[in-house]
N, C-alpha and C. Protein backbone atom coordinates (compact mmCIF):
# COMPACT_ATOMS: atom_id res chain seq x y z
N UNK A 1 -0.94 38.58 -9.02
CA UNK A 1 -1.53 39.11 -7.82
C UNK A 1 -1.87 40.59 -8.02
N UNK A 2 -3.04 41.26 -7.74
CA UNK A 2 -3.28 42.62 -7.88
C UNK A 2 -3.19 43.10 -6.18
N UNK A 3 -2.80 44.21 -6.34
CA UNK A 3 -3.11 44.87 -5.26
C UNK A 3 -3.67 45.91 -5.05
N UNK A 4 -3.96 46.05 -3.87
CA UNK A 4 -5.27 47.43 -3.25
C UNK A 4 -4.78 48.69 -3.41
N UNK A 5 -5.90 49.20 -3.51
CA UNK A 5 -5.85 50.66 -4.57
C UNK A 5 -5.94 51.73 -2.71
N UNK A 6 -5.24 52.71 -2.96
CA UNK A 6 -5.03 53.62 -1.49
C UNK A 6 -6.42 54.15 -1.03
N UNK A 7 -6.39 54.38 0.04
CA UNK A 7 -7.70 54.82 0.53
C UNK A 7 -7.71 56.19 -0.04
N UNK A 8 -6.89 56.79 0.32
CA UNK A 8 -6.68 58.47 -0.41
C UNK A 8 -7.30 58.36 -1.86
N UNK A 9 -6.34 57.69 -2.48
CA UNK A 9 -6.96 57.68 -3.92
C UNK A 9 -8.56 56.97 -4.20
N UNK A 10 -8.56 56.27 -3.30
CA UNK A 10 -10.81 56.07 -3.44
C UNK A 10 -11.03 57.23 -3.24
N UNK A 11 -11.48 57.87 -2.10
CA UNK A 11 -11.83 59.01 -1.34
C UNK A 11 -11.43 60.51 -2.74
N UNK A 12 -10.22 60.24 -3.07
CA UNK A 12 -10.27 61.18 -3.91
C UNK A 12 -10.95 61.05 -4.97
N UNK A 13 -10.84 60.26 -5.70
CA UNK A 13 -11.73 59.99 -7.08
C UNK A 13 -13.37 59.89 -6.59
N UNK A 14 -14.00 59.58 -5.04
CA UNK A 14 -15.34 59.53 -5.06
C UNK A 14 -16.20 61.09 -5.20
N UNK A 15 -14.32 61.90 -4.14
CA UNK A 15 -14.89 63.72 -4.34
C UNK A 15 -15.22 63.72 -5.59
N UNK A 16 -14.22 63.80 -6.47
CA UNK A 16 -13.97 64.27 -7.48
C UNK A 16 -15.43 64.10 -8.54
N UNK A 17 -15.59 62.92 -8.48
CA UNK A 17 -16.86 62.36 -9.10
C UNK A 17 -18.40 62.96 -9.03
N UNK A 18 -18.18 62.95 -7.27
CA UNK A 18 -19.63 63.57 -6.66
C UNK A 18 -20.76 63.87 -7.34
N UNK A 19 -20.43 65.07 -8.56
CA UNK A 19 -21.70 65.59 -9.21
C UNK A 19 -22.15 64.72 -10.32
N UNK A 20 -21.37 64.18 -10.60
CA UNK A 20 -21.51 63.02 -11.55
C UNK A 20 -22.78 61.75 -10.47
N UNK A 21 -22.40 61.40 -9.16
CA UNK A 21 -23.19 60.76 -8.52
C UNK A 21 -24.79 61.08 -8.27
N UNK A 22 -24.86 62.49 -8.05
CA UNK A 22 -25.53 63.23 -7.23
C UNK A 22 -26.70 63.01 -9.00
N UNK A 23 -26.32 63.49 -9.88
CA UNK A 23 -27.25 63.19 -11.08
C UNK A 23 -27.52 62.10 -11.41
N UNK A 24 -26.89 61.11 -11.05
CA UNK A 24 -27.54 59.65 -11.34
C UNK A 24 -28.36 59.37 -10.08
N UNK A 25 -28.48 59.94 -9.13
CA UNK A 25 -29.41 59.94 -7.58
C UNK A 25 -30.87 60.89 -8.71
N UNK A 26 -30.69 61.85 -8.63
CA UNK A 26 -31.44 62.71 -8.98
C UNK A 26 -32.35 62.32 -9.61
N UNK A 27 -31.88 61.89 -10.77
CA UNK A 27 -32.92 61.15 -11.80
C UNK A 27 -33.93 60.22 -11.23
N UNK A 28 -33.72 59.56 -10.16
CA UNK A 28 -34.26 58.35 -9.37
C UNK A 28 -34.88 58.26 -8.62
N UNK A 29 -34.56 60.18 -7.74
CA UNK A 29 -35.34 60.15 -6.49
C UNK A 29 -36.31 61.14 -6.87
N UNK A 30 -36.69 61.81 -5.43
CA UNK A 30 -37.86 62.93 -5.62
C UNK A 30 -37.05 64.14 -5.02
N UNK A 31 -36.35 64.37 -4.33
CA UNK A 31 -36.05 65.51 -3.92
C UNK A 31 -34.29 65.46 -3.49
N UNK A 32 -34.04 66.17 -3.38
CA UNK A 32 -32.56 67.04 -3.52
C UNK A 32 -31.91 66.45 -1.59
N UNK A 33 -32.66 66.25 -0.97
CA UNK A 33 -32.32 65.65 0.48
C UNK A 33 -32.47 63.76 0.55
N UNK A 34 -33.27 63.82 -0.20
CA UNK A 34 -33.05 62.21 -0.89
C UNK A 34 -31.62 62.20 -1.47
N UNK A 35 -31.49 62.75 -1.96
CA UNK A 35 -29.99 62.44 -3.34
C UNK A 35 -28.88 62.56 -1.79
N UNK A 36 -29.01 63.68 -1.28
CA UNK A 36 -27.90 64.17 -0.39
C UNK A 36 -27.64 62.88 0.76
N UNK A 37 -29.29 62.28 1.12
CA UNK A 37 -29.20 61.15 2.19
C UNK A 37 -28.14 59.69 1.63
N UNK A 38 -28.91 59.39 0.32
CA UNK A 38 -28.08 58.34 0.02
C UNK A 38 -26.56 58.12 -0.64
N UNK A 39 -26.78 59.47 -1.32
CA UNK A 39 -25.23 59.83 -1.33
C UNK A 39 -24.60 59.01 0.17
N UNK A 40 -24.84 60.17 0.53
CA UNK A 40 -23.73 60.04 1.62
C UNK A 40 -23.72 58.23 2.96
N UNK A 41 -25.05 58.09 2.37
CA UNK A 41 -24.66 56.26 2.66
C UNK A 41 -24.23 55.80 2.10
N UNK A 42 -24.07 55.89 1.04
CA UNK A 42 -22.94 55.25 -0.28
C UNK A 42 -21.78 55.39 0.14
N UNK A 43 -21.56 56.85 -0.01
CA UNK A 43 -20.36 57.12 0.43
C UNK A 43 -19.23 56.17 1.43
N UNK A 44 -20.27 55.97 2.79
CA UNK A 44 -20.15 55.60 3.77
C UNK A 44 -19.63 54.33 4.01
N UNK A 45 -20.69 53.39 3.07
CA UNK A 45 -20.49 52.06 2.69
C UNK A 45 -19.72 52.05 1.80
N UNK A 46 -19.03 52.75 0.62
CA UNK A 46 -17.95 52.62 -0.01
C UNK A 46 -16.82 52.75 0.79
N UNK A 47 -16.70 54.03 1.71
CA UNK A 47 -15.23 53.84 2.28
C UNK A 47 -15.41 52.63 3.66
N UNK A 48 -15.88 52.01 3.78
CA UNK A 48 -16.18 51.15 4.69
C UNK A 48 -15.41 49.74 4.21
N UNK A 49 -15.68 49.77 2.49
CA UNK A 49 -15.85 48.21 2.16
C UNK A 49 -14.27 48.97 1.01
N UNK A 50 -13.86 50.30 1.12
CA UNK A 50 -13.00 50.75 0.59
C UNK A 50 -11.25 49.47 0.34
N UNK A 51 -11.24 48.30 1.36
CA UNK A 51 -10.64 47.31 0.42
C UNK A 51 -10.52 46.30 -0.19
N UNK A 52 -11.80 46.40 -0.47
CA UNK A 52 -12.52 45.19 -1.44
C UNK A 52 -11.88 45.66 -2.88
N UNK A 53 -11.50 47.15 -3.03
CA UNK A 53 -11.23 47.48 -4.21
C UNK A 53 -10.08 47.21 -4.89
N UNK A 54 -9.93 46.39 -5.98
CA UNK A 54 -8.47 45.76 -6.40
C UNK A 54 -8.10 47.21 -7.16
N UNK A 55 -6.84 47.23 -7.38
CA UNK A 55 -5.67 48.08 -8.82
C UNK A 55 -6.72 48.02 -9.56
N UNK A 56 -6.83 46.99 -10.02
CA UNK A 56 -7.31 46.49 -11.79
C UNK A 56 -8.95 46.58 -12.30
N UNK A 57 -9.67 47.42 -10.92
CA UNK A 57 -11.15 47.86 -10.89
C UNK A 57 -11.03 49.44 -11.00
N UNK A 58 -11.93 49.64 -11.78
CA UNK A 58 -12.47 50.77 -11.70
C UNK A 58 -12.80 51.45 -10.32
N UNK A 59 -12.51 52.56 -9.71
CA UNK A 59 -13.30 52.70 -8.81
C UNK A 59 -14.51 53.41 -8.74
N UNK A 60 -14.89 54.00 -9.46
CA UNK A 60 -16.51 54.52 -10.39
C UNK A 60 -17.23 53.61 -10.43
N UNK A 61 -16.47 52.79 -11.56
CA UNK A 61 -17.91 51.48 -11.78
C UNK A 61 -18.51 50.20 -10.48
N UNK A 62 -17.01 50.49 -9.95
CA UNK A 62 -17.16 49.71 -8.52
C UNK A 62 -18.07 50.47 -7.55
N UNK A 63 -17.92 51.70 -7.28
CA UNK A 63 -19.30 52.95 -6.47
C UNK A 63 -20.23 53.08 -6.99
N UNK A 64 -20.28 52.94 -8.41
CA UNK A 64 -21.76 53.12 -9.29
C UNK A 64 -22.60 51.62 -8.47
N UNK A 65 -21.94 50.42 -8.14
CA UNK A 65 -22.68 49.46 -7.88
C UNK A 65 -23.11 49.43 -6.53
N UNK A 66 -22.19 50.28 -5.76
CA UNK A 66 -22.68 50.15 -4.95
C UNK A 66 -23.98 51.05 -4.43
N UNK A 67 -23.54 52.38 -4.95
CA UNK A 67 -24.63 52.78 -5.36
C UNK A 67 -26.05 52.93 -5.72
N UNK A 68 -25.80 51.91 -6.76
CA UNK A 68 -27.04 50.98 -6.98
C UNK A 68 -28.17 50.16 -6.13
N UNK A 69 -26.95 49.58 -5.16
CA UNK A 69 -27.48 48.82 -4.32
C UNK A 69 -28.12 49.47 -3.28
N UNK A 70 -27.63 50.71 -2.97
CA UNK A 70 -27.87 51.18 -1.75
C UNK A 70 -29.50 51.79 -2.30
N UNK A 71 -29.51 52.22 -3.66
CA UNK A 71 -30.34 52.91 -4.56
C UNK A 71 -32.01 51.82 -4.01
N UNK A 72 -31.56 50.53 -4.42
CA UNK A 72 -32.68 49.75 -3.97
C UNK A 72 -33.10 49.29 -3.07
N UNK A 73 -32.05 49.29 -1.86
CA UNK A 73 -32.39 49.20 -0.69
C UNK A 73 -33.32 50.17 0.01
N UNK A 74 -33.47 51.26 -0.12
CA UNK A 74 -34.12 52.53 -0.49
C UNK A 74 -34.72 52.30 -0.52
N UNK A 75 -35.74 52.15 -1.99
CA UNK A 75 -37.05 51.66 -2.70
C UNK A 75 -37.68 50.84 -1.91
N UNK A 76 -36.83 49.91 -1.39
CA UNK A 76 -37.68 48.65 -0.74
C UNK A 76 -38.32 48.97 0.33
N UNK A 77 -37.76 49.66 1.41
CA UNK A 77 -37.65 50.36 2.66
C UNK A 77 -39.00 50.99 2.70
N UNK A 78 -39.04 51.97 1.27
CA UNK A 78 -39.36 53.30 1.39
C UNK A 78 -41.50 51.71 1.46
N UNK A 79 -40.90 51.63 0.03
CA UNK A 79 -42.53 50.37 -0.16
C UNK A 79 -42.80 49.51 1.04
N UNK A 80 -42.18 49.23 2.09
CA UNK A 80 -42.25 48.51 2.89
C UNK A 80 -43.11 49.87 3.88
N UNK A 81 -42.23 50.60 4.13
CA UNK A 81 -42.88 51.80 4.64
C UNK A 81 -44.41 52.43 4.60
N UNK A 82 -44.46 52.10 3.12
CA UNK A 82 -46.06 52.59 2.51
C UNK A 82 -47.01 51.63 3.08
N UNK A 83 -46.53 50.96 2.61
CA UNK A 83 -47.46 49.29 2.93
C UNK A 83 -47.99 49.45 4.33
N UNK A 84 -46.51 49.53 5.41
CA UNK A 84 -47.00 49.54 6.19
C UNK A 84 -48.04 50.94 7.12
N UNK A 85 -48.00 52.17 6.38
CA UNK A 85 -48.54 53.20 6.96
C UNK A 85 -49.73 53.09 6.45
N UNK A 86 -50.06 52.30 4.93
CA UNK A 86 -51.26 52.11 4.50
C UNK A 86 -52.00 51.17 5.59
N UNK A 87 -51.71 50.21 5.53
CA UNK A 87 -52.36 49.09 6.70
C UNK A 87 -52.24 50.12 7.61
N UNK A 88 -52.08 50.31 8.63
CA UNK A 88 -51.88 51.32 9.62
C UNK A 88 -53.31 52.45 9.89
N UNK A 89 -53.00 52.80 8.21
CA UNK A 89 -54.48 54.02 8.34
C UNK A 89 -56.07 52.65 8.34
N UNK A 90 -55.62 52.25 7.19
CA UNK A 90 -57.08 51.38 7.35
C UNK A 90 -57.68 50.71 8.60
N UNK A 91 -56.57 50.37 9.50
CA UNK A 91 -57.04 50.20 11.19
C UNK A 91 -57.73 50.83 11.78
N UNK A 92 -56.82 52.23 11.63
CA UNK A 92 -56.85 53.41 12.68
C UNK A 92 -57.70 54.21 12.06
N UNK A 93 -58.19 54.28 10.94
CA UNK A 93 -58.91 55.66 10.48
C UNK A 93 -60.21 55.48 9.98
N UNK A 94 -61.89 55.57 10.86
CA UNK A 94 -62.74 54.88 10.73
C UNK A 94 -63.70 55.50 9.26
N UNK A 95 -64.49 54.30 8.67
CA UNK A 95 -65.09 54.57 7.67
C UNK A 95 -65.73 55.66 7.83
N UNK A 96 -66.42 56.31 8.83
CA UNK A 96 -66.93 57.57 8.48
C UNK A 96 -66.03 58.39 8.13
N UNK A 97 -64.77 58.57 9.17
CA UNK A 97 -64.41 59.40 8.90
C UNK A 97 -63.76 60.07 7.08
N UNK A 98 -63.42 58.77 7.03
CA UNK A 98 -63.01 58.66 5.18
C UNK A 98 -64.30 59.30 4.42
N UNK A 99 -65.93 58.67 5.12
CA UNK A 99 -66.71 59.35 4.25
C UNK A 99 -66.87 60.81 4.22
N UNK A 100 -66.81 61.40 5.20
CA UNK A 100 -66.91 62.59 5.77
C UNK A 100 -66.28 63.65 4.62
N UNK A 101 -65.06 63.14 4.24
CA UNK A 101 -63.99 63.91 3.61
C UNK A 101 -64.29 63.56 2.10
N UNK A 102 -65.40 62.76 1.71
CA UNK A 102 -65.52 62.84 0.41
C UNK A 102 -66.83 63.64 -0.45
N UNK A 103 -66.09 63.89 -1.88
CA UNK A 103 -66.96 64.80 -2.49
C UNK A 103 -68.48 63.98 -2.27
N UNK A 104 -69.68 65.05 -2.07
CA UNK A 104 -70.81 64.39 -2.24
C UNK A 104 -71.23 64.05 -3.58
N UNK A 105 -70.80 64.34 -4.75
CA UNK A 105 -71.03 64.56 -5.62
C UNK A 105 -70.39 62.94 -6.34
N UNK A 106 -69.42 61.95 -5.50
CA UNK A 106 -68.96 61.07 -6.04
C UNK A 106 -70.17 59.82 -6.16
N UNK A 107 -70.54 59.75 -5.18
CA UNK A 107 -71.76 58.92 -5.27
C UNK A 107 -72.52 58.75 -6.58
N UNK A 108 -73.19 59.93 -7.03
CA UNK A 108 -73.85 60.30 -8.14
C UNK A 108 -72.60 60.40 -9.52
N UNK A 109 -71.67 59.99 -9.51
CA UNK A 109 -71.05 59.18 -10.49
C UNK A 109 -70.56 58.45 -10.73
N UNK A 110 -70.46 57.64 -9.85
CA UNK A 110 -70.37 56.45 -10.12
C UNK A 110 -71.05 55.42 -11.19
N UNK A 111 -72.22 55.85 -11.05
CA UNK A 111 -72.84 54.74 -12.13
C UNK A 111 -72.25 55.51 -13.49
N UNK A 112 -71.80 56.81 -13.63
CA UNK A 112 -71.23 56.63 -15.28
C UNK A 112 -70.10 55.68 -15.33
N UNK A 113 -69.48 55.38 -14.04
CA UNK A 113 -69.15 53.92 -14.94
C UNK A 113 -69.49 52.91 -15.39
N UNK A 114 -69.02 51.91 -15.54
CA UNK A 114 -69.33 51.11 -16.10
C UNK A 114 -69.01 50.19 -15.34
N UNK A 115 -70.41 49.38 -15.02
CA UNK A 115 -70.89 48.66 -13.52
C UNK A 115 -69.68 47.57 -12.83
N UNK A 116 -68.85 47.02 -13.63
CA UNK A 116 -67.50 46.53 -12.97
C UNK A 116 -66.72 47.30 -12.45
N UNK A 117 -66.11 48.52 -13.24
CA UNK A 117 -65.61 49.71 -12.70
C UNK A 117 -66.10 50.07 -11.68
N UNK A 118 -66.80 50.33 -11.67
CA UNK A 118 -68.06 50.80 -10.03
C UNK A 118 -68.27 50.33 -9.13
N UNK A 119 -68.20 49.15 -9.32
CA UNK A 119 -68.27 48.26 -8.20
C UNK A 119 -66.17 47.59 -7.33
N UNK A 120 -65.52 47.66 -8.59
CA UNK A 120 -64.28 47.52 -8.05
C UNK A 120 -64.25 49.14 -7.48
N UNK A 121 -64.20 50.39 -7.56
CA UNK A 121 -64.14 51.67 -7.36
C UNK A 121 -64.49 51.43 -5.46
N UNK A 122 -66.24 51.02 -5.57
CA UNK A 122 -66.87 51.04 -4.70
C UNK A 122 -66.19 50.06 -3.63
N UNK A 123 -65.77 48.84 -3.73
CA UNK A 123 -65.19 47.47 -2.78
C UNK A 123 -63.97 48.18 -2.76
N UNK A 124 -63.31 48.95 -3.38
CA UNK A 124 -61.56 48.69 -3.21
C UNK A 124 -61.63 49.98 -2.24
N UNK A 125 -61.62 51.12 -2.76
CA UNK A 125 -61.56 52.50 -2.46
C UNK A 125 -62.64 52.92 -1.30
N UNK A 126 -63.83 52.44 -1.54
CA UNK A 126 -64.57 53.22 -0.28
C UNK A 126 -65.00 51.81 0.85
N UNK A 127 -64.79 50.61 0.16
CA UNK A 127 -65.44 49.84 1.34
C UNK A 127 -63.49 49.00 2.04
N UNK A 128 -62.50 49.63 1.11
CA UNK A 128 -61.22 48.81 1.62
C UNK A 128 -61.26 47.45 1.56
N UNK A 129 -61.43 47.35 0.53
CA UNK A 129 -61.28 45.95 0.89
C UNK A 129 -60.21 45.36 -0.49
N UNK A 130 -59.35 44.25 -0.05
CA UNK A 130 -57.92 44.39 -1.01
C UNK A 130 -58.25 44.44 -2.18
N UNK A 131 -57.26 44.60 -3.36
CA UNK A 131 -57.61 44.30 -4.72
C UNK A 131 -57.46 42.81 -5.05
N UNK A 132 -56.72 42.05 -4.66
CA UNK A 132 -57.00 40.64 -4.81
C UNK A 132 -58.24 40.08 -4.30
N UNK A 133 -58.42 40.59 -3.43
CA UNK A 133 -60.17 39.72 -2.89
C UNK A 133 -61.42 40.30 -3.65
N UNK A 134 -61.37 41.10 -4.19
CA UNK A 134 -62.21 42.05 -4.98
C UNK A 134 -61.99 41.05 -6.52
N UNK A 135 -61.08 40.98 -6.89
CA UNK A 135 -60.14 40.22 -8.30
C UNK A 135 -60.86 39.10 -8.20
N UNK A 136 -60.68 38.34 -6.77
CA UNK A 136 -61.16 36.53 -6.72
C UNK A 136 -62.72 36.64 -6.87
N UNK A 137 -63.17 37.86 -6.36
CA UNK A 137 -64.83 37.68 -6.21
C UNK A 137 -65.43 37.93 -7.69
N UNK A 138 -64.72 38.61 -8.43
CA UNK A 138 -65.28 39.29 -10.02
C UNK A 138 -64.67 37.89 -10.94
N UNK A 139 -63.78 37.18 -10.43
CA UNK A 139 -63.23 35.93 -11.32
C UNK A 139 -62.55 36.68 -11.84
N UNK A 140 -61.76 37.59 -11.82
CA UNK A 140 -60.59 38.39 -12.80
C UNK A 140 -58.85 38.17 -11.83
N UNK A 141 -58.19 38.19 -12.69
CA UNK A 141 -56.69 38.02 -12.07
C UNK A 141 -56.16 39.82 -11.39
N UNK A 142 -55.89 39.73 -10.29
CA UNK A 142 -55.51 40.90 -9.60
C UNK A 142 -54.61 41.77 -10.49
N UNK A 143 -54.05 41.33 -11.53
CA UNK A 143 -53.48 42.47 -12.45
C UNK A 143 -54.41 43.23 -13.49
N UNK A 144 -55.29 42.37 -13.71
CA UNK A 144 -56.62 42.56 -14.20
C UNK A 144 -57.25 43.83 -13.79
N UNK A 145 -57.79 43.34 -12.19
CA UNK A 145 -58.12 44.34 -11.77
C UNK A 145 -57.24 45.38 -11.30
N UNK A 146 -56.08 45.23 -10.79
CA UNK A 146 -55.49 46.84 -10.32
C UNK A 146 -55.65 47.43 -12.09
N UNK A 147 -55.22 46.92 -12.64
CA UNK A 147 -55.18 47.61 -13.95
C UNK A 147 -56.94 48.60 -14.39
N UNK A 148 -58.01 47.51 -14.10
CA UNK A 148 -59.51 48.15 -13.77
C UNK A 148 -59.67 49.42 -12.97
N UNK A 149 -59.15 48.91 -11.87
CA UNK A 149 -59.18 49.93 -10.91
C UNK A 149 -58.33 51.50 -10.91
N UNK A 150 -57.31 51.60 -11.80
CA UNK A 150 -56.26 52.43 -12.06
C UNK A 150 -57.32 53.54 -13.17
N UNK A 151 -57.60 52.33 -14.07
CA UNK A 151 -58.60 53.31 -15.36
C UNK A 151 -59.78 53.83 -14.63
N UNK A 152 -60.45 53.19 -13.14
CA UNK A 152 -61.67 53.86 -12.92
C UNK A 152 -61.49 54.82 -12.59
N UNK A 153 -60.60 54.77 -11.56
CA UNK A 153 -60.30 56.09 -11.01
C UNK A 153 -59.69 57.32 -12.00
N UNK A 154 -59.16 57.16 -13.14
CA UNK A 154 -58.85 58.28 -13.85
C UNK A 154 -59.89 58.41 -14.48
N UNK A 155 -60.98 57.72 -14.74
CA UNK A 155 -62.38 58.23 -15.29
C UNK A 155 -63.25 58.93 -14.59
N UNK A 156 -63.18 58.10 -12.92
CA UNK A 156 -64.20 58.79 -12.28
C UNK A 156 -63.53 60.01 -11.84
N UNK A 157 -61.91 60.44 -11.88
CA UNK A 157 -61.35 61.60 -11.77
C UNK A 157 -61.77 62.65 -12.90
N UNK A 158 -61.62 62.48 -14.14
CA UNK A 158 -62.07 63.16 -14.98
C UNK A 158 -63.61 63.78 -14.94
N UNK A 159 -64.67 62.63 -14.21
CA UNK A 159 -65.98 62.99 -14.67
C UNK A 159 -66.00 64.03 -13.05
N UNK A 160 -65.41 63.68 -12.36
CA UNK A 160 -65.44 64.51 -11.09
C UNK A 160 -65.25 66.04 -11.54
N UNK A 161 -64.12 66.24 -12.24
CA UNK A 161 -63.71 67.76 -12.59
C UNK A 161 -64.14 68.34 -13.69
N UNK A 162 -65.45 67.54 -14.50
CA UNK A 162 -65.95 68.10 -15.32
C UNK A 162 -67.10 68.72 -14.47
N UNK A 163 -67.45 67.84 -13.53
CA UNK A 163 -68.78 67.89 -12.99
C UNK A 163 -68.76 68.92 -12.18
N UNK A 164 -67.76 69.42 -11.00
CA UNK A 164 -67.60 69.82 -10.03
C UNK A 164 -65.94 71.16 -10.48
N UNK A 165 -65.89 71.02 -11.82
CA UNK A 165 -64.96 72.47 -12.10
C UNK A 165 -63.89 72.35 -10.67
N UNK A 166 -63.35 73.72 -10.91
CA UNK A 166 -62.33 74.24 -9.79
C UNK A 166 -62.35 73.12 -8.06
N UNK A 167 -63.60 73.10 -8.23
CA UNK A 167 -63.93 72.57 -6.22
C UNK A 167 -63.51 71.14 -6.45
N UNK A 168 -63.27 70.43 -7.24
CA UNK A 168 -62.37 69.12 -7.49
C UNK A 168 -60.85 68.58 -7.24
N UNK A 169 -60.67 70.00 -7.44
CA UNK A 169 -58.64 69.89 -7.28
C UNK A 169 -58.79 69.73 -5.52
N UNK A 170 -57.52 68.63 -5.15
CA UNK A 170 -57.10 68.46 -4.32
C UNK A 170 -57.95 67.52 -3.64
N UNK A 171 -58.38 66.98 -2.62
CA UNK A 171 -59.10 66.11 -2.14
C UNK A 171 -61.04 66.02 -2.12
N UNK A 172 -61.49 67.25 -2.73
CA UNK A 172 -62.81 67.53 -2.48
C UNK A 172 -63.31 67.67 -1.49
N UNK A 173 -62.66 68.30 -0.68
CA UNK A 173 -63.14 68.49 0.99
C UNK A 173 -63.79 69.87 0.93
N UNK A 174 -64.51 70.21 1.25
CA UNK A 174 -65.37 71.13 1.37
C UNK A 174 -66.32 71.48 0.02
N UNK A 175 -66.50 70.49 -0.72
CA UNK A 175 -67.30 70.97 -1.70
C UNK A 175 -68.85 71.47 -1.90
N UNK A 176 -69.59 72.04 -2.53
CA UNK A 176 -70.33 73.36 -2.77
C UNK A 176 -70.86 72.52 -3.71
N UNK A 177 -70.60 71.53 -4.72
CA UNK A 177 -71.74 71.17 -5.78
C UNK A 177 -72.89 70.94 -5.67
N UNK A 178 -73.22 69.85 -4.40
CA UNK A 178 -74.43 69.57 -3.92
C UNK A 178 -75.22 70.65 -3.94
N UNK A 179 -74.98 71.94 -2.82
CA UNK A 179 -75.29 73.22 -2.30
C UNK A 179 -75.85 74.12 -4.03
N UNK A 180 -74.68 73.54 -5.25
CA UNK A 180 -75.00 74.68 -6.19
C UNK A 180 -76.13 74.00 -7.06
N UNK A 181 -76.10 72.64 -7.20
CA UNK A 181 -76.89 71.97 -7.93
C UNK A 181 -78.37 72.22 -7.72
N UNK A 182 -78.53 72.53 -6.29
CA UNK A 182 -79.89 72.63 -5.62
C UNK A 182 -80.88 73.85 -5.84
């Protein structure tokens, strides 16, 4: 028969540990209030579930898991989150206005891609419309294309900031190429 390890002694060994935690957060997240948030739900949920813990367990490797878990619960949340604020904008936020805010100068490069590129660029990004339905219409498998679509955009990013220098960084909102080209 094993028996349960003291609450004191969890609680102490989780202090003790902390910075040891806080760098395996770190590595994972994006910012320093991320690490501090889930920390301390870990935490929370460790001393919660604090006697699940036998003698004969580690109590590190037993918090590292939970840890873990809490680590992906996170992730999921956070993607569930995106997903849903993405859908959200495409409702709420009308095609002009998206056009409004783009370089004029993108139009006129598009065709240096290369006419699949251009046309997934054109259906996914400016007309919204998913990457799987875009995938079914070209006869290509949706990994296919996000993978298409990933390279256009770092091409048509590149030809943007060759084309358009300095006025490229950041979203191209207010750009001057048109105006300088003329």
């Amino acid at each position: 028969m094993t028996r349960k390890v003291s609450t004191d002694s969890t609680a102490d060994v989780l202090i003790e540990k902390r910075a040891l935690f806080r760098a395996f957060l770190r590595k994972r997240l994006g910012t320093d209030a991320e690490v501090d948030d889930l920390l301390q739900n870990a935490l929370v949920k460790a001393m919660r579930r604090r006697d699940s813990v036998r003698e004969n367990e580690k109590i590190v490797a037993w918090f590292y898991r939970i840890l873990r878990h809490t680590l992906i619960d996170y992730h999921r949340s956070e993607l569930a989150r995106l997903r849903r604020d993405d859908a959200w904008g495409r409702e709420h936020i009308p095609d002009e206005a998206v056009s409004a805010t783009l370089c004029a100068c993108l139009s006129g490069l598009l065709p240096k891609l290369d006419p699949r590129a251009a046309e997934l660029v054109r259906r996914v990004d400016l007309g919204s419309e998913s990457i799987a339905k875009v995938a079914s219409s070209l006869k290509m498998t949706t990994n296919a294309a996000t993978v298409a679509v990933h390279r256009a955009r770092a091409r048509l990013r590149r030809e943007l900031v060759a084309f358009c220098g300095d006025c490229a960084d950041g979203a191209c909102l207010d750009c001057n190429c048109a105006e300088k080209a003329m």
